[in-house]
PDB file of N, CA and C in Angstrom:
ATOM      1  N   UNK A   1      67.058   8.992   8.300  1.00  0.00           N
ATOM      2  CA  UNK A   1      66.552   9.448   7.012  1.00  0.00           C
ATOM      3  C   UNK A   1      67.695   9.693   6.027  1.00  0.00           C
ATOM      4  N   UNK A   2      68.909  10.499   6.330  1.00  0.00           N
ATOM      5  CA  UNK A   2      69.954  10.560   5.473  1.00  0.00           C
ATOM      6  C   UNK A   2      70.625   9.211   5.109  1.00  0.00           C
ATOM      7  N   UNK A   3      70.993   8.531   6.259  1.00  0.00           N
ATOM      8  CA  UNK A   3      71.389   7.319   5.993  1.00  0.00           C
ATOM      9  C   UNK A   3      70.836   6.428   4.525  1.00  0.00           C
ATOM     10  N   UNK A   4      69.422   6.464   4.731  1.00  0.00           N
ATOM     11  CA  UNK A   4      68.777   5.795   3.742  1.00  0.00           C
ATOM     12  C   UNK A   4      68.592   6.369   2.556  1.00  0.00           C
ATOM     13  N   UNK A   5      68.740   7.829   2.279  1.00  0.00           N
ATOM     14  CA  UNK A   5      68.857   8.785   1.056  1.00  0.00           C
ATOM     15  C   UNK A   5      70.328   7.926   0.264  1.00  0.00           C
ATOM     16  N   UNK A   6      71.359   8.103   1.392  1.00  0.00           N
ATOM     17  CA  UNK A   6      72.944   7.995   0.837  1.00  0.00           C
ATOM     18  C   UNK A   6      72.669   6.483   0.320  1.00  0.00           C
ATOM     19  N   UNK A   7      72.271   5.469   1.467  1.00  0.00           N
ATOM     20  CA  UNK A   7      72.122   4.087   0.655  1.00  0.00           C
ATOM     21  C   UNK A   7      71.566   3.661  -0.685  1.00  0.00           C
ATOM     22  N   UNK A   8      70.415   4.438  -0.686  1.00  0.00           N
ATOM     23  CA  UNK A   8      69.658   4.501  -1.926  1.00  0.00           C
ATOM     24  C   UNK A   8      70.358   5.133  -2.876  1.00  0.00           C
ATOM     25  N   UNK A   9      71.060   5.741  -2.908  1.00  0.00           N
ATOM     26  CA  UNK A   9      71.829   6.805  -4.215  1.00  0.00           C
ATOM     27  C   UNK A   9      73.082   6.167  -4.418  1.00  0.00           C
ATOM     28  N   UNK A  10      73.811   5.367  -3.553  1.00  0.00           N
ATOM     29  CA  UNK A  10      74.591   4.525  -3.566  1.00  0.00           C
ATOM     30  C   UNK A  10      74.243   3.417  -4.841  1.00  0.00           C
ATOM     31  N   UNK A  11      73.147   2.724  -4.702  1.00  0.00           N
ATOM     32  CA  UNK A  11      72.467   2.018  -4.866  1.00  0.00           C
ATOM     33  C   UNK A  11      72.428   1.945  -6.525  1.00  0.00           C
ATOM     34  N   UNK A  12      71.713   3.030  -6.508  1.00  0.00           N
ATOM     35  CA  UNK A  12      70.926   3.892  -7.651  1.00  0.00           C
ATOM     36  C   UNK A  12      72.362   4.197  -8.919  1.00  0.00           C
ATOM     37  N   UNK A  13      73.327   4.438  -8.040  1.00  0.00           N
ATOM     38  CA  UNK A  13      74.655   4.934  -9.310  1.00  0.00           C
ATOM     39  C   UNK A  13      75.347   3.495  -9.093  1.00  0.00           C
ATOM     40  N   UNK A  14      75.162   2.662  -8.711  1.00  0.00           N
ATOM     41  CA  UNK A  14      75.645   0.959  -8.627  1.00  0.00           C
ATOM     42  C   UNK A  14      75.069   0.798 -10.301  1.00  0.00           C
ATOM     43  N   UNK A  15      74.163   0.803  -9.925  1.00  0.00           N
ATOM     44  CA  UNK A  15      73.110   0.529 -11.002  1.00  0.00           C
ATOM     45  C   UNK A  15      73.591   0.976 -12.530  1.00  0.00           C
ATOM     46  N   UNK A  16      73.604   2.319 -12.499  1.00  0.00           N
ATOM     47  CA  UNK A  16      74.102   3.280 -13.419  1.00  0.00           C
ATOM     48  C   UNK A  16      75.320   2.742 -14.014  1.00  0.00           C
ATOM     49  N   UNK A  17      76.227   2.338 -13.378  1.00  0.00           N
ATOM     50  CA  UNK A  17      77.832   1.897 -13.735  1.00  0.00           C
ATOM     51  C   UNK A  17      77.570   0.487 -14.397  1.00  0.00           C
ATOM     52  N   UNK A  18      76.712  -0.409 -14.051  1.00  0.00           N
ATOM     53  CA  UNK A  18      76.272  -1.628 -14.527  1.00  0.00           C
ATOM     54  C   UNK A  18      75.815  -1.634 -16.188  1.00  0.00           C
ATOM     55  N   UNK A  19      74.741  -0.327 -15.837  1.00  0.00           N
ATOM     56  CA  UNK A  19      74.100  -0.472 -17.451  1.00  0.00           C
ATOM     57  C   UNK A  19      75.040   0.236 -18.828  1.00  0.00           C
ATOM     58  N   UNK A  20      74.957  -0.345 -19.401  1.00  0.00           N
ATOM     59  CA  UNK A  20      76.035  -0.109 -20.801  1.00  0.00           C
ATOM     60  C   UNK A  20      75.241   0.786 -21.815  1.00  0.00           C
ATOM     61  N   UNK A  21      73.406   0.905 -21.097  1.00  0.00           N
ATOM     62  CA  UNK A  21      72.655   1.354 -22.542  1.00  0.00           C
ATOM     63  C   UNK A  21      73.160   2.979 -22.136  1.00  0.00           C
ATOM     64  N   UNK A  22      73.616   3.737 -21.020  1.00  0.00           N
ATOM     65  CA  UNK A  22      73.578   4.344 -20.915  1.00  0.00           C
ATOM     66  C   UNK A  22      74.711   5.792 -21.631  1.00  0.00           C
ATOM     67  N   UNK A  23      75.796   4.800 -21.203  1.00  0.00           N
ATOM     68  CA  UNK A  23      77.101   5.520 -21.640  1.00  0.00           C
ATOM     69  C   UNK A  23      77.093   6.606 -22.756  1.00  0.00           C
ATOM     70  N   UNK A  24      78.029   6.956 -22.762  1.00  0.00           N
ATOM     71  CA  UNK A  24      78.384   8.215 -23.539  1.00  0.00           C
ATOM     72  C   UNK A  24      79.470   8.740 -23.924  1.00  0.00           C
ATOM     73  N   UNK A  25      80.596   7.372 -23.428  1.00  0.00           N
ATOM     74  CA  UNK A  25      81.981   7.325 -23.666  1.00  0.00           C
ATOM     75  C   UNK A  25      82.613   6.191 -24.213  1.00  0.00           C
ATOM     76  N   UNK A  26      83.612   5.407 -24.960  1.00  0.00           N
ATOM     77  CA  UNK A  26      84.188   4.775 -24.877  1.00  0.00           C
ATOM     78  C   UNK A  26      85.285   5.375 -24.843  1.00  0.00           C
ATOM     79  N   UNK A  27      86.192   4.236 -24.130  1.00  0.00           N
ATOM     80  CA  UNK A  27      87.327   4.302 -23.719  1.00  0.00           C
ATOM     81  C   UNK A  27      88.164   3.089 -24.217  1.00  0.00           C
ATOM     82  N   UNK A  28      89.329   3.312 -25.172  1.00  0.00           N
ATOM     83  CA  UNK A  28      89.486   2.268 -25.883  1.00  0.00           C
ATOM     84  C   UNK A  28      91.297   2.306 -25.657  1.00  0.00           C
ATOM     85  N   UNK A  29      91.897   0.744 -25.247  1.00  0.00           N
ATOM     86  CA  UNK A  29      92.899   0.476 -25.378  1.00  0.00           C
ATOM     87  C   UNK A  29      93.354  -0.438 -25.528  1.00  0.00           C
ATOM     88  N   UNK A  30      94.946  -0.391 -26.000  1.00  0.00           N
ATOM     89  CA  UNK A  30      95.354  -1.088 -26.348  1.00  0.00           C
ATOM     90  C   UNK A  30      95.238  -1.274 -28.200  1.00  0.00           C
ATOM     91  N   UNK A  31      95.765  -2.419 -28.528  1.00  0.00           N
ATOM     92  CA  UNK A  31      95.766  -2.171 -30.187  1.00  0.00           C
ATOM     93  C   UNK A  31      96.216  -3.704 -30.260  1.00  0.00           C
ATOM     94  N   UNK A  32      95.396  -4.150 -31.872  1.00  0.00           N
ATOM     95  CA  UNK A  32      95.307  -5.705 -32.157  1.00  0.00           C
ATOM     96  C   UNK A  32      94.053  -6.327 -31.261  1.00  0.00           C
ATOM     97  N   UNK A  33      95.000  -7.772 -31.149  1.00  0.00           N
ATOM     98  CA  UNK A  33      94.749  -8.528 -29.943  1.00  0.00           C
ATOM     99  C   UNK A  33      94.240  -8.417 -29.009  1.00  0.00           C
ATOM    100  N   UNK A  34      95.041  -7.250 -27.883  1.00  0.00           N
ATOM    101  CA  UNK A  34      94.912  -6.989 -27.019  1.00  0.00           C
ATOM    102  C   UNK A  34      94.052  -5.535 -26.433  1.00  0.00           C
ATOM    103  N   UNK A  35      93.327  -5.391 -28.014  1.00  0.00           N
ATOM    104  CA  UNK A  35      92.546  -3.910 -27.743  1.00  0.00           C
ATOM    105  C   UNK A  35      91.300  -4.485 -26.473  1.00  0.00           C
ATOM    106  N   UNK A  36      91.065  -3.057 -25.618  1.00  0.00           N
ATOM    107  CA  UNK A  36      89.843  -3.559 -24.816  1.00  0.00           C
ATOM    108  C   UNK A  36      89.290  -2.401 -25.135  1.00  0.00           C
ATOM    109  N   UNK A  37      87.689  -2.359 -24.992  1.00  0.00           N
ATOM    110  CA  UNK A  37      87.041  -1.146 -24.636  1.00  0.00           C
ATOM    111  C   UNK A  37      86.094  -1.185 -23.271  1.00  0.00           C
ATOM    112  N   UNK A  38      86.279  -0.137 -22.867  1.00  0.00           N
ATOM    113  CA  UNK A  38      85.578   0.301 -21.595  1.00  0.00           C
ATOM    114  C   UNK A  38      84.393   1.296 -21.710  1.00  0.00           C
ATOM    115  N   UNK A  39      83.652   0.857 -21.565  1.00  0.00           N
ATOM    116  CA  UNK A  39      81.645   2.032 -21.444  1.00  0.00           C
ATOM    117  C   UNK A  39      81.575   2.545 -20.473  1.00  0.00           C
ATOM    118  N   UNK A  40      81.709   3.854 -20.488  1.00  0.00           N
ATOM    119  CA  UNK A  40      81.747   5.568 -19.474  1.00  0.00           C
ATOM    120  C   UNK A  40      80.828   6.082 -19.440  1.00  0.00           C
ATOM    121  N   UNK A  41      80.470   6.676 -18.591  1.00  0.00           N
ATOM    122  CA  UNK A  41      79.577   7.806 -18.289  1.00  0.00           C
ATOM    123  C   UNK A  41      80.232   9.198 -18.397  1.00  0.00           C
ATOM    124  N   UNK A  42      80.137  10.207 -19.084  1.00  0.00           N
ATOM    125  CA  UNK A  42      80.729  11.326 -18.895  1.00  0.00           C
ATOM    126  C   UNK A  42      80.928  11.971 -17.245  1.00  0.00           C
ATOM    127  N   UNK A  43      79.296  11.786 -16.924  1.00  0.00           N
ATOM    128  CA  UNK A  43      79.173  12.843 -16.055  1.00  0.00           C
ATOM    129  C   UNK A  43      80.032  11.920 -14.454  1.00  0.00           C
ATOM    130  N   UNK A  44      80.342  10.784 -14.230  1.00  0.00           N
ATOM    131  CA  UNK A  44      80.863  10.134 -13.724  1.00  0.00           C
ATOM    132  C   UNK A  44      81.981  10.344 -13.598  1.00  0.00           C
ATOM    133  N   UNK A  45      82.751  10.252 -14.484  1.00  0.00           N
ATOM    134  CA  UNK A  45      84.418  10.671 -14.963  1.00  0.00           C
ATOM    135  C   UNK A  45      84.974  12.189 -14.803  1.00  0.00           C
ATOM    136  N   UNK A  46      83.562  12.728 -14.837  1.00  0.00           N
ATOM    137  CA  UNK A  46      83.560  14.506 -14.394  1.00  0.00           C
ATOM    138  C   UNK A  46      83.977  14.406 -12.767  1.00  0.00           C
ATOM    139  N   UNK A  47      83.168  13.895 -12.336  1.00  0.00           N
ATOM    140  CA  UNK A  47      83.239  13.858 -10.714  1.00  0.00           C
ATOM    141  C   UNK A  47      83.635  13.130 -10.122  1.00  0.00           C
ATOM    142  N   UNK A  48      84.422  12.237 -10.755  1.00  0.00           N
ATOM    143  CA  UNK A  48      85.760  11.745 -10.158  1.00  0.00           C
ATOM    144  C   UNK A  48      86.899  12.115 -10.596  1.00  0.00           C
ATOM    145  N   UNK A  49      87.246  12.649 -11.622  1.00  0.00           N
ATOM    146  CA  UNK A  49      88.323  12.799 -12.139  1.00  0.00           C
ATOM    147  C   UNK A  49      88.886  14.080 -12.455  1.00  0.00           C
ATOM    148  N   UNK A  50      89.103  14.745 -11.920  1.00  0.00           N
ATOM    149  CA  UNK A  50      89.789  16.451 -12.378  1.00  0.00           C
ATOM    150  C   UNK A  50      90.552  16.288 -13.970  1.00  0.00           C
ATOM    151  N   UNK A  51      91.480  15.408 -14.347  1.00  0.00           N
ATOM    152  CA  UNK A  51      91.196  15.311 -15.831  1.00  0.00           C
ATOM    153  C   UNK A  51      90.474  14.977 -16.834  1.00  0.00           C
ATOM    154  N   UNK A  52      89.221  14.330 -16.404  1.00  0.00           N
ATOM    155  CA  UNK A  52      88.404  14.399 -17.500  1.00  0.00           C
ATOM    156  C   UNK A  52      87.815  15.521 -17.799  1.00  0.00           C
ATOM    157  N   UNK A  53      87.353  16.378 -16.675  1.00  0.00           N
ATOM    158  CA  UNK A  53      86.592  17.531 -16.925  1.00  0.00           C
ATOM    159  C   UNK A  53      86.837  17.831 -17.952  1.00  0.00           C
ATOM    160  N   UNK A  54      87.705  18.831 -18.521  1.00  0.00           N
ATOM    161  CA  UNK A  54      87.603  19.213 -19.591  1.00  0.00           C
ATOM    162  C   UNK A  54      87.274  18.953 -21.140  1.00  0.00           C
ATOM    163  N   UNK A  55      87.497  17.563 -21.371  1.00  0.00           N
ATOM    164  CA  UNK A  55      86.984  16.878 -22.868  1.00  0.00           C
ATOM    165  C   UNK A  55      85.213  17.047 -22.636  1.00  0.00           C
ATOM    166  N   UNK A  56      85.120  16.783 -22.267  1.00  0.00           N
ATOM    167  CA  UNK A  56      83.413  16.479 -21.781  1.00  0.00           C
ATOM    168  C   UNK A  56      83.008  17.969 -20.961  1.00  0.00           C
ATOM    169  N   UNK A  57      83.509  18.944 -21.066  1.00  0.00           N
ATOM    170  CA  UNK A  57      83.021  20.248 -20.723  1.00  0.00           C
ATOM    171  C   UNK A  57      81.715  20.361 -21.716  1.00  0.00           C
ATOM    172  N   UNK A  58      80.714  20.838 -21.760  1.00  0.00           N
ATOM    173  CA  UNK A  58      79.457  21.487 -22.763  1.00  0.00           C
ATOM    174  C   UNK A  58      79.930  22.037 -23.799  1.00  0.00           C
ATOM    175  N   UNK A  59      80.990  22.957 -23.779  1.00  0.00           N
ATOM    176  CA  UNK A  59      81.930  23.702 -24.842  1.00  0.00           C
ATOM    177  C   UNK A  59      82.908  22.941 -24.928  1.00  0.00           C
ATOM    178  N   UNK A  60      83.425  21.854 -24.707  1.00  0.00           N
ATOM    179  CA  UNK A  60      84.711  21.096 -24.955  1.00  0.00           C
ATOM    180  C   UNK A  60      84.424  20.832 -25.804  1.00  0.00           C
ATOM    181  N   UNK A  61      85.771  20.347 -26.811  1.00  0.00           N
ATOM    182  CA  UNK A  61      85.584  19.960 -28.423  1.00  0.00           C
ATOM    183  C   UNK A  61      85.264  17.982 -28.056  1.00  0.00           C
ATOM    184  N   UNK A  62      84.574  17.599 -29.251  1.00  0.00           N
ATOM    185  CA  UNK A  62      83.948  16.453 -29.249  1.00  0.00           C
ATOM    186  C   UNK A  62      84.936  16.000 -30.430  1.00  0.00           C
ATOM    187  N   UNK A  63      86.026  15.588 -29.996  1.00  0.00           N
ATOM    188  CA  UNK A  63      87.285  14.196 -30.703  1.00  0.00           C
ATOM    189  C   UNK A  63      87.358  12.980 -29.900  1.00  0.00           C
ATOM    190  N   UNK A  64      88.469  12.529 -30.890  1.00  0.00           N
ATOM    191  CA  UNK A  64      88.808  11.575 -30.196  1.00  0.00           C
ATOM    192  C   UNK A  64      90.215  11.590 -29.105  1.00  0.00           C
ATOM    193  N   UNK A  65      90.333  11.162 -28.194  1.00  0.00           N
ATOM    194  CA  UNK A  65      91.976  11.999 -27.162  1.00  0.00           C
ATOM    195  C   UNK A  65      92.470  10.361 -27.196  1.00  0.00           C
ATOM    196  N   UNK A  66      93.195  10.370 -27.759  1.00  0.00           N
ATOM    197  CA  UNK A  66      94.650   9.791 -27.654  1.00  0.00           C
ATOM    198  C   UNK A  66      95.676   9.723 -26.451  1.00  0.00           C
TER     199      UNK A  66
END
């Protein structure tokens, strides 16, 4: 039963990372030419990343980070 919970939620945030309607971040680099942008999930970048937390806190200020 767990097995198939974890597969399915696996699954389910596969999914999530795929769709672009969702995001709530860009992530933009580079400059000119060679600018790229990347489509984030906040809450994703929360829970992987010990430095994002804070921009994307509820009370974090809403700029742009450089």
């Amino acid at each position: 039963m767990t097995s198939v919970f974890h597969s399915n939620l696996s699954k389910d945030l596969s999914l999530i990372l795929r769709d672009s309607d969702g995001f709530n971040v860009i992530i933009q680099v580079g400059e000119n030419q060679n600018a790229k942008e990347f489509y984030a999930h906040s809450m994703i970048l929360r829970a992987r990343s010990p430095y994002s937390k804070s921009p994307f806190h509820p009370t974090g200020l809403r700029k742009r980070i450089i």
